[in-house]
Protein backbone atom coordinates (compact mmCIF):
# COMPACT_ATOMS: atom_id res chain seq x y z
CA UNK A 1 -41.98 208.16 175.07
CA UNK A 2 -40.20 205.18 173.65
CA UNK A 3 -38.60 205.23 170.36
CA UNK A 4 -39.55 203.85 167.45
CA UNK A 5 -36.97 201.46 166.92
CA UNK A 6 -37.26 200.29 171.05
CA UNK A 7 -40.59 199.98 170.87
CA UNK A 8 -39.88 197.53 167.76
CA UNK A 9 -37.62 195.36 169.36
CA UNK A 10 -39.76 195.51 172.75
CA UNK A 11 -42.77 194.77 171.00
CA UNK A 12 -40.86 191.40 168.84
CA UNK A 13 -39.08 190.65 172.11
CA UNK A 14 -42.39 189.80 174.19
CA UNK A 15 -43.99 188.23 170.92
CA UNK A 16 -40.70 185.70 171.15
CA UNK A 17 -41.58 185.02 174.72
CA UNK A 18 -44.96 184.76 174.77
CA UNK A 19 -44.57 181.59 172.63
CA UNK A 20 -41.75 180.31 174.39
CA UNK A 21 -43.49 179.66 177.21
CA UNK A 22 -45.79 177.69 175.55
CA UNK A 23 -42.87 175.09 174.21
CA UNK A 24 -42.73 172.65 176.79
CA UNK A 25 -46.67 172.28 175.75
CA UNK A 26 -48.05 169.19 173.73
CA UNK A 27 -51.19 169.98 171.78
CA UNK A 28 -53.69 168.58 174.12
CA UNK A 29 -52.74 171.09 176.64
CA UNK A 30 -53.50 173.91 174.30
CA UNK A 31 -57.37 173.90 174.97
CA UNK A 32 -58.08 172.74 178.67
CA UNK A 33 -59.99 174.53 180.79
CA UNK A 34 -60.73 173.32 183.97
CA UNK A 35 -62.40 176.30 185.80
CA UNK A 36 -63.24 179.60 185.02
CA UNK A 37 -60.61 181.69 185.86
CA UNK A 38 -57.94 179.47 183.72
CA UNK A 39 -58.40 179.92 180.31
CA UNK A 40 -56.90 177.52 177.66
CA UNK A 41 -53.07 178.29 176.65
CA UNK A 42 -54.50 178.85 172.80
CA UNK A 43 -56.92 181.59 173.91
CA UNK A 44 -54.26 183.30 175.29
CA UNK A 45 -51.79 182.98 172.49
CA UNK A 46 -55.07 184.59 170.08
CA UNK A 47 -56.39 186.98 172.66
CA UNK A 48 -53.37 188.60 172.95
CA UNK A 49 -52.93 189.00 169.38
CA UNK A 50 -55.83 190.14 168.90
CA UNK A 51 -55.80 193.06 171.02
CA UNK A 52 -53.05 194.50 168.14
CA UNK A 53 -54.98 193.76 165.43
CA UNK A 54 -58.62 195.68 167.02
CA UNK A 55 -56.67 198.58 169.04
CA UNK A 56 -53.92 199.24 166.42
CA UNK A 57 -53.80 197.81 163.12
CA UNK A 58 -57.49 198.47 162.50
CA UNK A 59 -56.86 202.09 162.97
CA UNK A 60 -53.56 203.16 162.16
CA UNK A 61 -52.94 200.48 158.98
CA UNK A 62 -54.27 201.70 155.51
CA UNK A 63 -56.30 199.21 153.75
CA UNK A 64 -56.16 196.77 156.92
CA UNK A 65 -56.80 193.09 155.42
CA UNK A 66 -58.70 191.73 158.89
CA UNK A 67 -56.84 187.84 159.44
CA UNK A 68 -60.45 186.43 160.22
CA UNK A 69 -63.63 188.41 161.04
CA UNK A 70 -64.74 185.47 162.92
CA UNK A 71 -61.96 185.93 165.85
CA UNK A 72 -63.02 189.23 166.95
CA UNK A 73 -65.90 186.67 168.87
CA UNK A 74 -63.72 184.11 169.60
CA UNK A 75 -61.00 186.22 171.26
CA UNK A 76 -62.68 189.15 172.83
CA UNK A 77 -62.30 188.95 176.53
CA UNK A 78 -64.68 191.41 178.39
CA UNK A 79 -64.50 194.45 176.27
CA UNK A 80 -68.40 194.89 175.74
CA UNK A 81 -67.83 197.90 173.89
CA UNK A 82 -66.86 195.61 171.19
CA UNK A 83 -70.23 193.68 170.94
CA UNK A 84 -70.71 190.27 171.52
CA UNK A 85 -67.92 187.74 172.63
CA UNK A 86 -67.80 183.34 173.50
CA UNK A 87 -68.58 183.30 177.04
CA UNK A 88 -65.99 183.16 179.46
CA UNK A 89 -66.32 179.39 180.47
CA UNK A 90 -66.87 178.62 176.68
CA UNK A 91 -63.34 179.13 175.88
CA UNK A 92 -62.62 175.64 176.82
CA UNK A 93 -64.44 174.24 174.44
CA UNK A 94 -63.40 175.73 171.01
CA UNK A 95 -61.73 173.28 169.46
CA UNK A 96 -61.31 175.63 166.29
CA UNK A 97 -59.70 177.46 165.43
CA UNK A 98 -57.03 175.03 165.79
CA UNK A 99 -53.66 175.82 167.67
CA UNK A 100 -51.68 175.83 164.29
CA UNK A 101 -54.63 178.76 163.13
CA UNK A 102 -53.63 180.72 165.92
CA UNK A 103 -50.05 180.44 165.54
CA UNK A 104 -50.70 181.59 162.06
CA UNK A 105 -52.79 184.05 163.12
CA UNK A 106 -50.19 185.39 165.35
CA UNK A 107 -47.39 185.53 163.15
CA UNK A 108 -49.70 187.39 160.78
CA UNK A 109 -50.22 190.11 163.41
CA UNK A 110 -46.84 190.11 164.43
CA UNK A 111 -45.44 191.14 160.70
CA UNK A 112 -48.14 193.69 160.14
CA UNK A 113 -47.43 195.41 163.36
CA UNK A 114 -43.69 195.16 162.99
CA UNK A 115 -44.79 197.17 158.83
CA UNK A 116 -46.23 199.61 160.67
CA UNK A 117 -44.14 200.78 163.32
CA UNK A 118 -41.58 200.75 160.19
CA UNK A 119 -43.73 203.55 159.15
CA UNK A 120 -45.00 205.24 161.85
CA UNK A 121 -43.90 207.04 164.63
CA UNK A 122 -46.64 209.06 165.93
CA UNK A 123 -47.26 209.28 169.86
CA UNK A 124 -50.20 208.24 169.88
CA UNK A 125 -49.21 204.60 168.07
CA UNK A 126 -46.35 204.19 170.57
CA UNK A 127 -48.31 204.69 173.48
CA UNK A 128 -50.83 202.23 172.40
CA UNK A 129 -48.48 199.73 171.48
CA UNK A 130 -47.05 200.07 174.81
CA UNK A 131 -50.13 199.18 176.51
CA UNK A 132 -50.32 196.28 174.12
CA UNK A 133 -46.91 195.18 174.57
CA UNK A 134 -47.60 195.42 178.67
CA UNK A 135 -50.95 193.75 178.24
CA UNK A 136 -49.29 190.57 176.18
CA UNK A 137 -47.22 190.28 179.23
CA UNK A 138 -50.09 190.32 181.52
CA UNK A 139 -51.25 187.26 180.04
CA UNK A 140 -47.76 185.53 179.80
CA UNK A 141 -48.08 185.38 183.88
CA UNK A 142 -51.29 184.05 183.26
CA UNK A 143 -50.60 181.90 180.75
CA UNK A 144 -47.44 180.15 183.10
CA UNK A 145 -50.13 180.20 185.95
CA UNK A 146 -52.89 178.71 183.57
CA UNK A 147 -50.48 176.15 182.48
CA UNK A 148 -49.78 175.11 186.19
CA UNK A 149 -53.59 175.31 187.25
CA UNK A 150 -54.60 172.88 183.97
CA UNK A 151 -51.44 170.30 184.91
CA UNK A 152 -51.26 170.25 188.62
CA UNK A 153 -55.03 169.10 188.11
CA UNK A 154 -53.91 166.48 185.86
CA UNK A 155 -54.24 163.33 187.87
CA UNK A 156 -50.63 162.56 186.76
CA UNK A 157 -49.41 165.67 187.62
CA UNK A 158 -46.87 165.85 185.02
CA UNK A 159 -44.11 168.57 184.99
CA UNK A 160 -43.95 171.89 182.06
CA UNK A 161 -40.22 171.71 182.66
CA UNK A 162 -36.99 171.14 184.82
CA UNK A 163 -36.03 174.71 184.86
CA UNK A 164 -38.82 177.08 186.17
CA UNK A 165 -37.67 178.17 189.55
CA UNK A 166 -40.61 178.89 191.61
CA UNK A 167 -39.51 178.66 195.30
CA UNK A 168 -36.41 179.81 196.50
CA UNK A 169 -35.68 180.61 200.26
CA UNK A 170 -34.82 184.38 201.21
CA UNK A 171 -31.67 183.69 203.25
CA UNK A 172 -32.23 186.07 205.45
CA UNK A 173 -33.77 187.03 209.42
CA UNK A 174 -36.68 188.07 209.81
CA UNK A 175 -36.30 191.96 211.00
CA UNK A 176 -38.95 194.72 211.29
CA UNK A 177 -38.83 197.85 209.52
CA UNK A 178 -39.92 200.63 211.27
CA UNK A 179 -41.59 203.48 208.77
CA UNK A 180 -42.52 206.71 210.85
CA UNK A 181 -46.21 208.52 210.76
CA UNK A 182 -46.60 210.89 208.31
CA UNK A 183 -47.80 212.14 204.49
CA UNK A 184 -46.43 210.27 201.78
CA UNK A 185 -47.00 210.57 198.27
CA UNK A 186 -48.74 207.59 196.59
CA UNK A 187 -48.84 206.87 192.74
CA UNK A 188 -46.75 206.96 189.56
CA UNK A 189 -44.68 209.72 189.40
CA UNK A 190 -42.70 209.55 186.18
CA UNK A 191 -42.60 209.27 182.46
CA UNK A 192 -42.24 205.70 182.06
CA UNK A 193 -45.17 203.21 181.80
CA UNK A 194 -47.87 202.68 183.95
CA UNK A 195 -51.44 201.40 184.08
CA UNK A 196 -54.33 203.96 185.01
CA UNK A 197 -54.89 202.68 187.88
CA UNK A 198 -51.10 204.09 189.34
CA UNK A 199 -52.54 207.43 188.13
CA UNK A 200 -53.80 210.38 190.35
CA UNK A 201 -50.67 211.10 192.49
CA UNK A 202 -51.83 211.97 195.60
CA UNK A 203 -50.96 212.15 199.37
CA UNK A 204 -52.32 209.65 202.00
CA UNK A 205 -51.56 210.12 205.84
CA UNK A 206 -49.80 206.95 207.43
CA UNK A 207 -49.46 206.11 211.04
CA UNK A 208 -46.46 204.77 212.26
CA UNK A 209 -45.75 201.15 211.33
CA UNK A 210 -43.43 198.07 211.36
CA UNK A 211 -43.31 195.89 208.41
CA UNK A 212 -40.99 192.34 207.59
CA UNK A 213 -38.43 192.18 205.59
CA UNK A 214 -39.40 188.83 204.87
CA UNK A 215 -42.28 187.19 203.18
CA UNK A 216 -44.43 184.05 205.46
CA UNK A 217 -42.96 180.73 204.34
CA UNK A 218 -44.19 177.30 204.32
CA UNK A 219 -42.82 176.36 207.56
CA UNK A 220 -44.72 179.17 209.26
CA UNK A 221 -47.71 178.51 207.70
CA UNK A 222 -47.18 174.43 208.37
CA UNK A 223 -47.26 176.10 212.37
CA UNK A 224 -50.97 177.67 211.50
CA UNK A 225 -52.10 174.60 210.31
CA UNK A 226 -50.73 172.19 213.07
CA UNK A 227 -52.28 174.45 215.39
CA UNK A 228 -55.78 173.55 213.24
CA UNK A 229 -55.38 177.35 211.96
CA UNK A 230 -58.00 175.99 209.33
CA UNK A 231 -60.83 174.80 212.22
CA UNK A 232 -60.40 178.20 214.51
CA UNK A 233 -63.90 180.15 213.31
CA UNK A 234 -62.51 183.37 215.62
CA UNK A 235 -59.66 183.95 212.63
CA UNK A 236 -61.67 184.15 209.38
CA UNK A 237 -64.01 186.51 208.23
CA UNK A 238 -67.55 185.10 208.01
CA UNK A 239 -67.30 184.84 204.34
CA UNK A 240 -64.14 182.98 204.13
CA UNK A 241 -65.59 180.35 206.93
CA UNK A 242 -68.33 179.63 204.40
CA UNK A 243 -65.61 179.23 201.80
CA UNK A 244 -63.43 176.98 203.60
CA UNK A 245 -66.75 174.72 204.19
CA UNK A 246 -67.61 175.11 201.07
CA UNK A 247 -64.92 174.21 199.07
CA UNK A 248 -63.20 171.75 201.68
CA UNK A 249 -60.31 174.06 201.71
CA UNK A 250 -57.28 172.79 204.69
CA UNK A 251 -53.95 173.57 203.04
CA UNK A 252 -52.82 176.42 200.46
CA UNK A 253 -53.84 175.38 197.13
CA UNK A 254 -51.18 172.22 195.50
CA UNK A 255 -50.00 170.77 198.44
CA UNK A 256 -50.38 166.94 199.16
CA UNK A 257 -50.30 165.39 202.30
CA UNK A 258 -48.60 161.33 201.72
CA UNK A 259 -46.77 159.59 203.64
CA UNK A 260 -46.55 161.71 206.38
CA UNK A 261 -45.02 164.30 204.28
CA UNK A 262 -46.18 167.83 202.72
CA UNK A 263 -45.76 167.95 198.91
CA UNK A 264 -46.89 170.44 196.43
CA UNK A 265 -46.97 170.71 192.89
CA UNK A 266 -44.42 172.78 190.94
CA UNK A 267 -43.85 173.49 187.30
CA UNK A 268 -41.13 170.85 188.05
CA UNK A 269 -43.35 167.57 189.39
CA UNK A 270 -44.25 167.28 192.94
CA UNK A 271 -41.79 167.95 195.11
CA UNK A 272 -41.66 168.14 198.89
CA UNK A 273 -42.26 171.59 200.30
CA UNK A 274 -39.38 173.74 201.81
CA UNK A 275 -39.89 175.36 205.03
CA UNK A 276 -37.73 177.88 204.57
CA UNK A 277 -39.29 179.49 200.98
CA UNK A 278 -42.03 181.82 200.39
CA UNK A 279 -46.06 180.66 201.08
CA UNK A 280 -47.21 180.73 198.00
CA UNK A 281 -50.62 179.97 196.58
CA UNK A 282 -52.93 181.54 199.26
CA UNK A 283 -56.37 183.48 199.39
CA UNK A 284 -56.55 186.74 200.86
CA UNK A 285 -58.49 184.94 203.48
CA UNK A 286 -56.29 182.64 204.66
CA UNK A 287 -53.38 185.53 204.41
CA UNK A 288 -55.87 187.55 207.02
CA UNK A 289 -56.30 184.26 209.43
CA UNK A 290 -52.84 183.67 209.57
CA UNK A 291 -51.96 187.10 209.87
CA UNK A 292 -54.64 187.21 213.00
CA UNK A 293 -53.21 183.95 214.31
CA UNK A 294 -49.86 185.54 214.68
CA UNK A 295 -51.49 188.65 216.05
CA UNK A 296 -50.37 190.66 213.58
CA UNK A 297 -51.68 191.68 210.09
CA UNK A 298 -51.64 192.38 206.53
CA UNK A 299 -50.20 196.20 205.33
CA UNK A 300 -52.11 198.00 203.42
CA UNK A 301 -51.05 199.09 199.84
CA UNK A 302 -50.34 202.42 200.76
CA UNK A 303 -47.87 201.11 203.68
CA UNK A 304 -46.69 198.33 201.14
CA UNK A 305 -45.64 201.26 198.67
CA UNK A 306 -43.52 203.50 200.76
CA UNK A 307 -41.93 200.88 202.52
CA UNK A 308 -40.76 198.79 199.33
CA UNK A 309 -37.59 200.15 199.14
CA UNK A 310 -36.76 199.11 202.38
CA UNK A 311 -36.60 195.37 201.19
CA UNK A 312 -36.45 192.62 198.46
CA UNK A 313 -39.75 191.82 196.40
CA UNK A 314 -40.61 189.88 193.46
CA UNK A 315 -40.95 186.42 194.49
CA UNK A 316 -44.76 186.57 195.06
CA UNK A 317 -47.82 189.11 194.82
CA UNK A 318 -48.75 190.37 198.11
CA UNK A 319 -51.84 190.38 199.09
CA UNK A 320 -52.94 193.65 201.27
CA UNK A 321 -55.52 194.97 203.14
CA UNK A 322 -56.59 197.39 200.82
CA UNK A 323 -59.87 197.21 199.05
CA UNK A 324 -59.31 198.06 195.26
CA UNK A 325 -60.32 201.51 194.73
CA UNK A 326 -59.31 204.31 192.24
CA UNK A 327 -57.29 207.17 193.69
CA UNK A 328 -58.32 210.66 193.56
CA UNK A 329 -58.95 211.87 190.66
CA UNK A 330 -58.90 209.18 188.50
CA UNK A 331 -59.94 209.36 184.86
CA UNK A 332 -60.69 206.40 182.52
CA UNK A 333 -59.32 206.59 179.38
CA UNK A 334 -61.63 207.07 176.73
CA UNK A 335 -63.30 204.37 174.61
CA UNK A 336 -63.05 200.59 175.26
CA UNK A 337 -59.41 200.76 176.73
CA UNK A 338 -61.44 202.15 179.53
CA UNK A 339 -62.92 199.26 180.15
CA UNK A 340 -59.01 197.76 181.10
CA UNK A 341 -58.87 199.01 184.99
CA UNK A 342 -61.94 200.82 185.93
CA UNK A 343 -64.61 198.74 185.75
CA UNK A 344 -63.34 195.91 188.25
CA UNK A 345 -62.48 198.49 191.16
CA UNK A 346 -65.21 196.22 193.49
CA UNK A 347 -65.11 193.19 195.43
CA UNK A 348 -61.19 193.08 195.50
CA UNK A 349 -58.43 192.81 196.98
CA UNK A 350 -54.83 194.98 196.31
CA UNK A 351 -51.54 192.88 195.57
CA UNK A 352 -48.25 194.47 195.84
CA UNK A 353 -44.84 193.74 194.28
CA UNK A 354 -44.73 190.72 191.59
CA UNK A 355 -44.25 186.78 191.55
CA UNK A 356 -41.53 184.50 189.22
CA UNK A 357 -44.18 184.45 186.82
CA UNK A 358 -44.13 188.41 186.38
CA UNK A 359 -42.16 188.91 183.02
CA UNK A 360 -39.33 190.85 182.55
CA UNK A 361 -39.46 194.95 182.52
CA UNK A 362 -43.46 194.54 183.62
CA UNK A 363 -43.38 195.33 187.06
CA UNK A 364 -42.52 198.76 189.15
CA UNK A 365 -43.68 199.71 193.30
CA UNK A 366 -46.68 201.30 192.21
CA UNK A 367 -48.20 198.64 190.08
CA UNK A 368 -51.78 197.54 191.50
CA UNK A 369 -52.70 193.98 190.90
CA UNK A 370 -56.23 192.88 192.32
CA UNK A 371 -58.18 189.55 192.64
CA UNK A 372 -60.64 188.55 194.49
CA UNK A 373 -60.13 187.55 198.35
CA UNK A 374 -60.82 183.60 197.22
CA UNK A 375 -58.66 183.11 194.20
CA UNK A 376 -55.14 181.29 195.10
CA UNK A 377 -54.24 180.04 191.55
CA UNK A 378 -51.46 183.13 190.95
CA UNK A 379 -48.16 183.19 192.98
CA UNK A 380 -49.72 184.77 196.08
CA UNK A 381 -48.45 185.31 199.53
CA UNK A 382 -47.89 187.43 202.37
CA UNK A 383 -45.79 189.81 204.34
CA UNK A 384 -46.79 190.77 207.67
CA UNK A 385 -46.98 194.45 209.17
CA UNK A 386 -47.68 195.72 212.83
């Protein structure tokens, strides 16, 4: 368990950061929400907050003083538990509470937490405030992903800054990896954090594999598309064909086709696309047609996981072939923290590893992040296995 006095400095650390990110912002920014999935910078900044002031402060502070009663509906995400919340594609439109509010708000939260682990130590608070701490960093990726989704929609498509790094070549051939057949152990294993969905150790039976050492880049995938990649019917699952027609879909999500040149949006502007970096922005489906194009395909979690070690990730979430399941015995914790994990283990996909957005001391090789096989707004791509 952490200590007291780590946990303190952990806890004001990602507080610091959190609003950080949001600098570059101007105040119009704060509350656009252009589809569902992307929520509005500001209901990040107050969810997150929030969660400390429901899960901790209301328990383990004496004589409490709530900030507002009213933002218990306004920043509730999906715990049900908790009663009645503003719809999901509502949280665009809530002009009020007003960004300063919020910042208030969080600064509010943020001294009352930092009096109380002053003057208490007790597992159980630590542990909580752990998940908290974890879960504020959750939505800082989402919040640097948000941000790109609501400006590289902008017509203008103006930049957040001139110093997020997002694509950066892996100078490196590609070489595959061979991992022989045989049980391997497959979950957290250790005393430090994880989510419940790491939990349930257990042993899974692999064939023998090969897996890259690389991630797909953008030159590779330029190579699906000139060979119309996007028109071939025989590589997509049925579903995805519907969703390409659909939704008009013929490159990864942000790229730009003008003047004979490819161009996608970065945190930066738009900029014209490297060959040589990582794919980024892709659906599970068009990681699986491109995989099948290349006659290869996607590893599965389990393969992902005992092979990590055996090269470099971080640069992007990697999507797998695994559906999102829970492992053998898996329990849910108790109360509405079980609604976290559990409840969403259908209709998705497994990503491995972690993206630029990831923050800091978040990550680890068992860490299961899952999204459904259409959504391309987070830093995914793709390594390929045989």
């Amino acid at each position: 368990m952490i200590a007291t006095n780590t946990i303190l400095d952990f806890f004001l650390e990602t507080r610091h950061t959190t609003e950080t990110i949001c600098k570059p912002l101007e105040i119009e920014d704060y509350v656009v929400q252009p589809i569902v999935d992307v929520s509005p910078p500001k209901w990040h900044l107050g969810h997150s907050t929030w969660f400390f002031e429901e899960f901790i402060l209301k328990s383990f502070k004496d004589n409490y003083e709530c900030f507002n009663d009213s933002y218990g509906f306004v920043f509730n995400s999906y715990y049900e538990s908790f009663g009645k919340r503003v719809v999901r594609t509502n949280r665009g439109n809530l002009s009020r509470p007003t960004v300063n509010d919020i910042y208030k708000y969080r600064h509010y939260i943020t001294k009352q937490m930092e009096l109380l682990l002053q003057d208490n130590d007790s597992e159980e608070l630590i542990e909580l405030v752990e998940i908290g701490i974890h879960h504020e960093k959750q939505h800082q990726e989402l919040l640097i992903t948000d941000i790109k989704y609501i400006l590289g929609n902008n017509p203008l498509l103006p930049k957040y800054n001139d110093t997020f790094t997002e694509h950066t070549a892996e100078n490196h051939n590609r070489e595959w990896l061979s991992v022989n057949e045989g049980l391997y152990d497959i979950g957290h294993n250790s005393k430090d954090f994880c989510y419940d969905n790491e939990l349930g150790r257990h042993q899974v039976f692999i064939n023998a594999f090969q897996i890259s050492n690389t991630l797909v880049t953008n030159g590779e995938f330029m190579e699906f598309m000139e060979a119309d990649g996007y028109k071939n019917a025989l590589l997509w699952h049925a579903e995805a064909w519907d969703w390409l027609s659909t939704e008009n879909i013929s490159a990864p999500q942000y790229w730009h086709f003008d003047n004979n040149i490819w161009q996608h949006y970065t945190l930066q502007g738009l900029k014209e696309i490297d060959p040589n970096a990582p794919l980024t922005h892709i659906s599970y489906y068009e990681a699986f047609a491109f995989a099948q194009f290349k006659g290869l395909r996607l590893p599965t979690e389990f393969e992902w996981e005992v092979s990590q070690h055996l090269f470099n990730w971080g640069q992007r979430w990697e999507w797998t072939e695994s559906a999102y399941l829970p492992y053998p015995n898996y329990k849910k914790a108790d109360g509405a923290l079980g609604e976290y994990n559990g409840k969403f283990m259908v209709s998705q996909k497994v990503l491995r590893g972690g993206s630029v957005a990831t923050s800091s001391k978040h990550t680890r090789p068992t860490y299961r992040n899952f999204f459904h096989p259409n959504l391309r707004w987070q830093y995914t791509g793709l390594r390929l296995a045989k």
